[in-house]
C-alpha atoms as a PDB file:
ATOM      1  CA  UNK A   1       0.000   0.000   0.000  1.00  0.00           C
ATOM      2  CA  UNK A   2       3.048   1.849  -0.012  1.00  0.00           C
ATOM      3  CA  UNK A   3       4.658   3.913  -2.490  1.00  0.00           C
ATOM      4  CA  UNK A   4       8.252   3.960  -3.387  1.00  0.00           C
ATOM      5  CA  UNK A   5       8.920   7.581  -2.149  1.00  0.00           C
ATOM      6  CA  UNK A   6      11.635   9.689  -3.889  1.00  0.00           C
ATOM      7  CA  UNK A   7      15.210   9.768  -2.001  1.00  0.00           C
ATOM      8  CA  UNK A   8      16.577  13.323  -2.762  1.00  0.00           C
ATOM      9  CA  UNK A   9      20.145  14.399  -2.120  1.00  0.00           C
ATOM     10  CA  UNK A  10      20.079  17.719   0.452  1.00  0.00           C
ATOM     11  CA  UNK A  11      20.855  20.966  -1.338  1.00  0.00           C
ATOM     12  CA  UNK A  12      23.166  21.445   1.378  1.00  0.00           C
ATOM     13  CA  UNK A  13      26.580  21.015  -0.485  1.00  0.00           C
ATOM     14  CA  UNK A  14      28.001  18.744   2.164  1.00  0.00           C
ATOM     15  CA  UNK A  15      27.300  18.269   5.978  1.00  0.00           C
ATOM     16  CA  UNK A  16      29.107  17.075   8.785  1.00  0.00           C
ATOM     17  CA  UNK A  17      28.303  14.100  10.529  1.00  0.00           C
ATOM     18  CA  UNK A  18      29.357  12.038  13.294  1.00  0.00           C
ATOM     19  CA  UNK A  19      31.533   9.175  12.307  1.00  0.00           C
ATOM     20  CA  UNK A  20      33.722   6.834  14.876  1.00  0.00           C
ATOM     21  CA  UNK A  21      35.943   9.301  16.662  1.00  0.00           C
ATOM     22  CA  UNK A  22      35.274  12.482  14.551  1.00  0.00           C
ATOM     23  CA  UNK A  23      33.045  14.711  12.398  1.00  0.00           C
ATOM     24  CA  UNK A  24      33.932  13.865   8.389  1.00  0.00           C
ATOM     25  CA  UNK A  25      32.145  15.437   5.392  1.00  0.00           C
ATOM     26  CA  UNK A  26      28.957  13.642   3.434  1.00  0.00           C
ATOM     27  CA  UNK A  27      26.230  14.070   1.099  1.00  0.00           C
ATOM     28  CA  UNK A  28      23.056  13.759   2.626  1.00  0.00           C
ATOM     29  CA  UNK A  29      20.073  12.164   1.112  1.00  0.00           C
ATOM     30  CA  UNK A  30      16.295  12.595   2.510  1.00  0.00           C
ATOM     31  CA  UNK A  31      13.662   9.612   1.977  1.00  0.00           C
ATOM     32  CA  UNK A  32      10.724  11.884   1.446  1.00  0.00           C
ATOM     33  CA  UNK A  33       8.035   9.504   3.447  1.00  0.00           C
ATOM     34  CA  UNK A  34       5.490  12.208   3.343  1.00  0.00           C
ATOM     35  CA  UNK A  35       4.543  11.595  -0.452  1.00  0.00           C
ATOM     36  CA  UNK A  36       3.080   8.408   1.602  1.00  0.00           C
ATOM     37  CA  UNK A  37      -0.826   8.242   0.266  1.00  0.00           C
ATOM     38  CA  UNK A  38      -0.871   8.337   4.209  1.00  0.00           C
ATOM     39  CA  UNK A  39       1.468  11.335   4.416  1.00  0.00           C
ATOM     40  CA  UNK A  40       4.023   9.596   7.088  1.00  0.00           C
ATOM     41  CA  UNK A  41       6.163   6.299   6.751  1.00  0.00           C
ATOM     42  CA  UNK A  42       3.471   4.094   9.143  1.00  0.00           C
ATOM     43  CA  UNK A  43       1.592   2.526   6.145  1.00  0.00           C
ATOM     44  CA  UNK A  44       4.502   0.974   5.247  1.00  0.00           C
ATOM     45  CA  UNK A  45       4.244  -1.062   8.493  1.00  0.00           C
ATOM     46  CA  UNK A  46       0.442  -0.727   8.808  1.00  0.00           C
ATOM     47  CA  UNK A  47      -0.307  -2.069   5.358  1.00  0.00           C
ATOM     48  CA  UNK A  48       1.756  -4.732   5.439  1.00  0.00           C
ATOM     49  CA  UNK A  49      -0.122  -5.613   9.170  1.00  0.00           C
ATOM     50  CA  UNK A  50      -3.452  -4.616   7.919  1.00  0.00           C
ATOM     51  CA  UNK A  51      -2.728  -6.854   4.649  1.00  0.00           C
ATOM     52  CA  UNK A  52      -1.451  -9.969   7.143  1.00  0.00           C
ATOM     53  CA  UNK A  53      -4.860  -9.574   9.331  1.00  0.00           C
ATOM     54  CA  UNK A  54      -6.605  -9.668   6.429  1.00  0.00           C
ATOM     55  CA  UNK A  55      -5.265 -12.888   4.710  1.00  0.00           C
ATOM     56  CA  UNK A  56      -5.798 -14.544   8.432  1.00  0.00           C
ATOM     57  CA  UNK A  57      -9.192 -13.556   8.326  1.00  0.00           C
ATOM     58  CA  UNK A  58      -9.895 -10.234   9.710  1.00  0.00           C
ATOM     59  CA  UNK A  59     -13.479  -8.479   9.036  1.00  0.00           C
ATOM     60  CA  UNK A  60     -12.774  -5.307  11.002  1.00  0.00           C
ATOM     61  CA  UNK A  61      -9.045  -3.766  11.734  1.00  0.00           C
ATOM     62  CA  UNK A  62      -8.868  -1.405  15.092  1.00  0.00           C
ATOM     63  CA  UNK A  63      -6.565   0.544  16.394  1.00  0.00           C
ATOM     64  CA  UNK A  64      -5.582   3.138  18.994  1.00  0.00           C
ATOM     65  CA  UNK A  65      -4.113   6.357  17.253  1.00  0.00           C
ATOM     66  CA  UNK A  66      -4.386  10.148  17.796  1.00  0.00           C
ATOM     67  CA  UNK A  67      -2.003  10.305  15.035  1.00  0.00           C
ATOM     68  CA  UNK A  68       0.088   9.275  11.950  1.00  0.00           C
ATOM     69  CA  UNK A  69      -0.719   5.165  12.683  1.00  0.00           C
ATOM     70  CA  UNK A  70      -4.304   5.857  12.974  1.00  0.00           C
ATOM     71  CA  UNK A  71      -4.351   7.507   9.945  1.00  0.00           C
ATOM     72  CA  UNK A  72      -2.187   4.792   8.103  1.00  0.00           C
ATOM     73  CA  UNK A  73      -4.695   1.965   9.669  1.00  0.00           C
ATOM     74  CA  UNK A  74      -7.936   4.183   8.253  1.00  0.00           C
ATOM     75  CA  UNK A  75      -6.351   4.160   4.851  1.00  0.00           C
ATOM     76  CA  UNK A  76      -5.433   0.448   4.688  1.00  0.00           C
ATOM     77  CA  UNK A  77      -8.461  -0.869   6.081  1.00  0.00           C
ATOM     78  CA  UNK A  78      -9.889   1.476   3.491  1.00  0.00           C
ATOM     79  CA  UNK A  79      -7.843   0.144   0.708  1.00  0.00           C
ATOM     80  CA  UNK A  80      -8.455  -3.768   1.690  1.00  0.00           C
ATOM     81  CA  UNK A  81     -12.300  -3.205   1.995  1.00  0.00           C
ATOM     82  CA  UNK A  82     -12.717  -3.707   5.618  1.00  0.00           C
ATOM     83  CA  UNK A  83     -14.030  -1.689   8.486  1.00  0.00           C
ATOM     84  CA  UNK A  84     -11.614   0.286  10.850  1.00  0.00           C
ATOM     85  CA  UNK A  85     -12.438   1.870  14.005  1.00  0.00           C
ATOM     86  CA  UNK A  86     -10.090   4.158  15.313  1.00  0.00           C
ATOM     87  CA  UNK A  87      -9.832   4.914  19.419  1.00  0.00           C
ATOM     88  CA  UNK A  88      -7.973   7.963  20.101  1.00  0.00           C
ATOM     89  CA  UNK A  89      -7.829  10.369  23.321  1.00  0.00           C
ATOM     90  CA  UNK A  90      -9.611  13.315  24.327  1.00  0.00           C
ATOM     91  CA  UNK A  91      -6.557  15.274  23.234  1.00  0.00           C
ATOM     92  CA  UNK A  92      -6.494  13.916  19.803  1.00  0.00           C
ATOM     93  CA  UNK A  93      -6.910  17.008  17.311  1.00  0.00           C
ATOM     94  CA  UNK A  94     -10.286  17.810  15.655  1.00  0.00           C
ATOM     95  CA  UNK A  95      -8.475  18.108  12.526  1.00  0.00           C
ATOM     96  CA  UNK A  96      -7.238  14.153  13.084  1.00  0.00           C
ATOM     97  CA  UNK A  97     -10.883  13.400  13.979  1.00  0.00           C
ATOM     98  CA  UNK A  98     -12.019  14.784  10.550  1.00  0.00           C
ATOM     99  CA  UNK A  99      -9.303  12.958   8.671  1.00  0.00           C
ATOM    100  CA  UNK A 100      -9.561   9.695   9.806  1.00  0.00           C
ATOM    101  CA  UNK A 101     -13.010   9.698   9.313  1.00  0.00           C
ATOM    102  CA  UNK A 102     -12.714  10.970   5.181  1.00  0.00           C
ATOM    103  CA  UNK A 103     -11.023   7.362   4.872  1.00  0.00           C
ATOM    104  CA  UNK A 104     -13.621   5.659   6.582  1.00  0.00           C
ATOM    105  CA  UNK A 105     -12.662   4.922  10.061  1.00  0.00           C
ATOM    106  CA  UNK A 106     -15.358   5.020  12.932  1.00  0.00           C
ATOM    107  CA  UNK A 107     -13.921   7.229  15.466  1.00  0.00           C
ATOM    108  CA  UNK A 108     -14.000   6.631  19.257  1.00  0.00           C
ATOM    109  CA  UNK A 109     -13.186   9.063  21.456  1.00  0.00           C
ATOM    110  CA  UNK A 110     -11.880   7.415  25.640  1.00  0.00           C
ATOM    111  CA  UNK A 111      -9.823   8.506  27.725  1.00  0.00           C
ATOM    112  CA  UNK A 112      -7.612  11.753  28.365  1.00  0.00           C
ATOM    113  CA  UNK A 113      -4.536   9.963  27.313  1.00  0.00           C
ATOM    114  CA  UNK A 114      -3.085   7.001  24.857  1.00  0.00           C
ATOM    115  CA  UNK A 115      -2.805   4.506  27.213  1.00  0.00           C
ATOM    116  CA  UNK A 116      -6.861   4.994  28.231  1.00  0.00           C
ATOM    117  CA  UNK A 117      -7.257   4.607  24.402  1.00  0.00           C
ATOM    118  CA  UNK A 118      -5.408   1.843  24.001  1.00  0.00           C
ATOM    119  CA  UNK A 119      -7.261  -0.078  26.740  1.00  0.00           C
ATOM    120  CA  UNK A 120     -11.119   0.810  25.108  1.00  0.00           C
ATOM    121  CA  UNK A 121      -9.512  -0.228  21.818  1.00  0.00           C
ATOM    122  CA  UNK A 122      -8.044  -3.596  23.049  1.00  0.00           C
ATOM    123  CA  UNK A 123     -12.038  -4.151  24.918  1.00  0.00           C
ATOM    124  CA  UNK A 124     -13.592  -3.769  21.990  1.00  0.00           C
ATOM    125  CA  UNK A 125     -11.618  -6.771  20.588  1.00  0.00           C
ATOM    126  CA  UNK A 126     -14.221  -8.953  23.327  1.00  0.00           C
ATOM    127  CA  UNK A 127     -17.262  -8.717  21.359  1.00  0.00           C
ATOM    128  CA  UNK A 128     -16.417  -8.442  17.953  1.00  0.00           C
ATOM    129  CA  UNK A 129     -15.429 -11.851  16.409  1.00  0.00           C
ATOM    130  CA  UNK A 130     -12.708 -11.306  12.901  1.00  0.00           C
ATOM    131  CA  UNK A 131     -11.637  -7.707  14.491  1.00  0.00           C
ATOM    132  CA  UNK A 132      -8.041  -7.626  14.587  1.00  0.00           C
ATOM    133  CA  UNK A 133      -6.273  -4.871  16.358  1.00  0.00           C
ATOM    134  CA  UNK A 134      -2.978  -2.960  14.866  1.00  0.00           C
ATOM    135  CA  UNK A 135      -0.962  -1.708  17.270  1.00  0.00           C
ATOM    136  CA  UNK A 136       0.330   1.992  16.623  1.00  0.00           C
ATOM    137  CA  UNK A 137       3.685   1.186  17.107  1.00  0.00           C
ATOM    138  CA  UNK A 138       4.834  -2.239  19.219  1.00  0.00           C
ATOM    139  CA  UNK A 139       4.439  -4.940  16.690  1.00  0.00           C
ATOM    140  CA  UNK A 140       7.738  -7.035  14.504  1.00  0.00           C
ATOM    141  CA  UNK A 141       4.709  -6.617  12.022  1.00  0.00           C
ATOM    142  CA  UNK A 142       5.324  -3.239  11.711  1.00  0.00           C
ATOM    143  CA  UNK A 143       9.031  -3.158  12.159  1.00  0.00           C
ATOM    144  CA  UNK A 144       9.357  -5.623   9.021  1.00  0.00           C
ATOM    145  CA  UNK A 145       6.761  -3.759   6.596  1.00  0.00           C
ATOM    146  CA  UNK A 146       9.051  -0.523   7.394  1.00  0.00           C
ATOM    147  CA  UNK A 147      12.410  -1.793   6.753  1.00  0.00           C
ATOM    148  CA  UNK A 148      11.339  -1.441   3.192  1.00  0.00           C
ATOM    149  CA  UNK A 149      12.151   2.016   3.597  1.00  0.00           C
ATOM    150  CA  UNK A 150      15.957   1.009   3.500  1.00  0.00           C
ATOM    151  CA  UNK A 151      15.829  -1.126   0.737  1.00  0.00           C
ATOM    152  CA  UNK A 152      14.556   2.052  -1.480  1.00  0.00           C
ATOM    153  CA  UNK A 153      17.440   3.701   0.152  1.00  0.00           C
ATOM    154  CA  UNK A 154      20.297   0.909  -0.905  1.00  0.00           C
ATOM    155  CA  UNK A 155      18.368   0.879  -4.170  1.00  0.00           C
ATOM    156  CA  UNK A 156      18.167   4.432  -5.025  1.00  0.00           C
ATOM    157  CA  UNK A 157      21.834   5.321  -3.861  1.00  0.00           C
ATOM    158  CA  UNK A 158      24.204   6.131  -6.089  1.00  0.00           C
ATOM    159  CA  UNK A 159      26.738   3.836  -4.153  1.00  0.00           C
ATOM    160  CA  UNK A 160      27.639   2.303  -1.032  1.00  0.00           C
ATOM    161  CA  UNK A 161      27.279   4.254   1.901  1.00  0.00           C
ATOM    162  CA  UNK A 162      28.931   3.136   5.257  1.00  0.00           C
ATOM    163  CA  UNK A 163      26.872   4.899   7.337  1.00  0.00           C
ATOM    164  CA  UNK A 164      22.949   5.426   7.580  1.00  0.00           C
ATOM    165  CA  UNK A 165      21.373   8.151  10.147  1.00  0.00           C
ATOM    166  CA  UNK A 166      17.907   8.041  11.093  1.00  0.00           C
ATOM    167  CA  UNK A 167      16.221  11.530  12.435  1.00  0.00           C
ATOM    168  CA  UNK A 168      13.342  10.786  14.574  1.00  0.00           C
ATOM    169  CA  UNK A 169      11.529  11.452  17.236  1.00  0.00           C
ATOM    170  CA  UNK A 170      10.981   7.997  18.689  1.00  0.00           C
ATOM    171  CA  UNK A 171      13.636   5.342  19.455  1.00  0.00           C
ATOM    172  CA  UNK A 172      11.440   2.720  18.307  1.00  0.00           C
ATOM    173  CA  UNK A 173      11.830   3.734  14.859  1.00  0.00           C
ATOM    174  CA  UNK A 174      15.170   3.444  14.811  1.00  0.00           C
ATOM    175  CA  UNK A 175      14.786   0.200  16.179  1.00  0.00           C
ATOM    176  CA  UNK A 176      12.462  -1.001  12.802  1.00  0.00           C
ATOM    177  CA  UNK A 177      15.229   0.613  10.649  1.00  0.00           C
ATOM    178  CA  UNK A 178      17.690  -1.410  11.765  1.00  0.00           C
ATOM    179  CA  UNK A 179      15.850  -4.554  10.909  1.00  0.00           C
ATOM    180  CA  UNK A 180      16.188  -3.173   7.293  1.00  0.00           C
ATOM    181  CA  UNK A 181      19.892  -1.894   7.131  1.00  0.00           C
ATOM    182  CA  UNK A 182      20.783  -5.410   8.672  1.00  0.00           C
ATOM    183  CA  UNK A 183      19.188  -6.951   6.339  1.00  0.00           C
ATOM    184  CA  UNK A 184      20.522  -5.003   3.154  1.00  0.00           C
ATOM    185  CA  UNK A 185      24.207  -4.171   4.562  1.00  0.00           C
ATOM    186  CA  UNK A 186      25.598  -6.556   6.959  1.00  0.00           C
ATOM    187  CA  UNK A 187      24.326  -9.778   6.113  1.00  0.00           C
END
């Protein structure tokens, strides 16, 4: 359900970056993940999850996202024909509210914050037989679909790089990169 996004070398001539014991010069590239038909790099994750649920049987997909997953699980369920509710937290933006529901997604509203939503989203799972829940961001699922982020990169290089940084706001991501970079570099 993902696109293969453009990799685009910074116009910064050349930048310095952090490399064993010093700073040496490099091009930088940029993996633009917000030409995504989901505007972030989740649906690469959440479709291949929402796409996995599906071929085990799933008739419904939910999820617990104020944010960028929520929005990736909307579109995929969206995309695969099936039903998504969405539970997100009173603090989750109108705007987000608004957009989940243009692809589809029921929206539930619990709790002040993501752990509340997370628990109404996972008790929801008790009544509904085929629902199958996508978690936002804890899930090898997820960690495998986005690795094919770095096999664009390797692809769309114009050479071998030695080094790969990843600029982001969560560890875990990181942590789903690497699955890719091992994968593509040091095996």
């Amino acid at each position: 359900m993902h696109v293969a996004s453009p990799l685009i070398e910074s116009k910064i001539e050349k930048t310095n970056v952090a490399q064993g014991s010093g700073l040496h010069r490099a091009k930088v590239y940029l993996k633009m993940e917000n030409q995504q038909p989901s505007r972030s790099f989740k649906i690469r994750g959440v479709g291949f999850a929402c796409s996995k649920a599906k071929q085990a049987g799933a008739t419904e997909l939910v999820s617990s996202s104020g944010g960028n997953a929520g929005l990736a699980v909307a579109y995929a369920g969206k995309q695969l024909g099936l039903p998504v509710t969405v539970v997100v937290p009173e603090t989750c933006p109108e705007f987000m509210q608004q957009l989940l529901k243009q692809q589809g997604a029921t929206v539930q509203v619990a709790g002040g914050v993501w752990d509340q939503a997370n628990q109404a989203a996972l008790s929801l799972l008790e009544s509904r037989k085929g629902s199958y829940y996508i978690h936002p961001f804890d899930d090898p699922d997820l960690w495998q679909g986005h690795s094919s982020m770095i096999e664009e990169i390797k692809a769309d290089l114009p050479k071998k790089t030695s080094t790969c940084c990843v600029l982001c706001r969560r560890w875990r991501f990181v942590f789903r990169c690497c699955f890719g970079v091992e994968e593509m570099w040091l095996v």
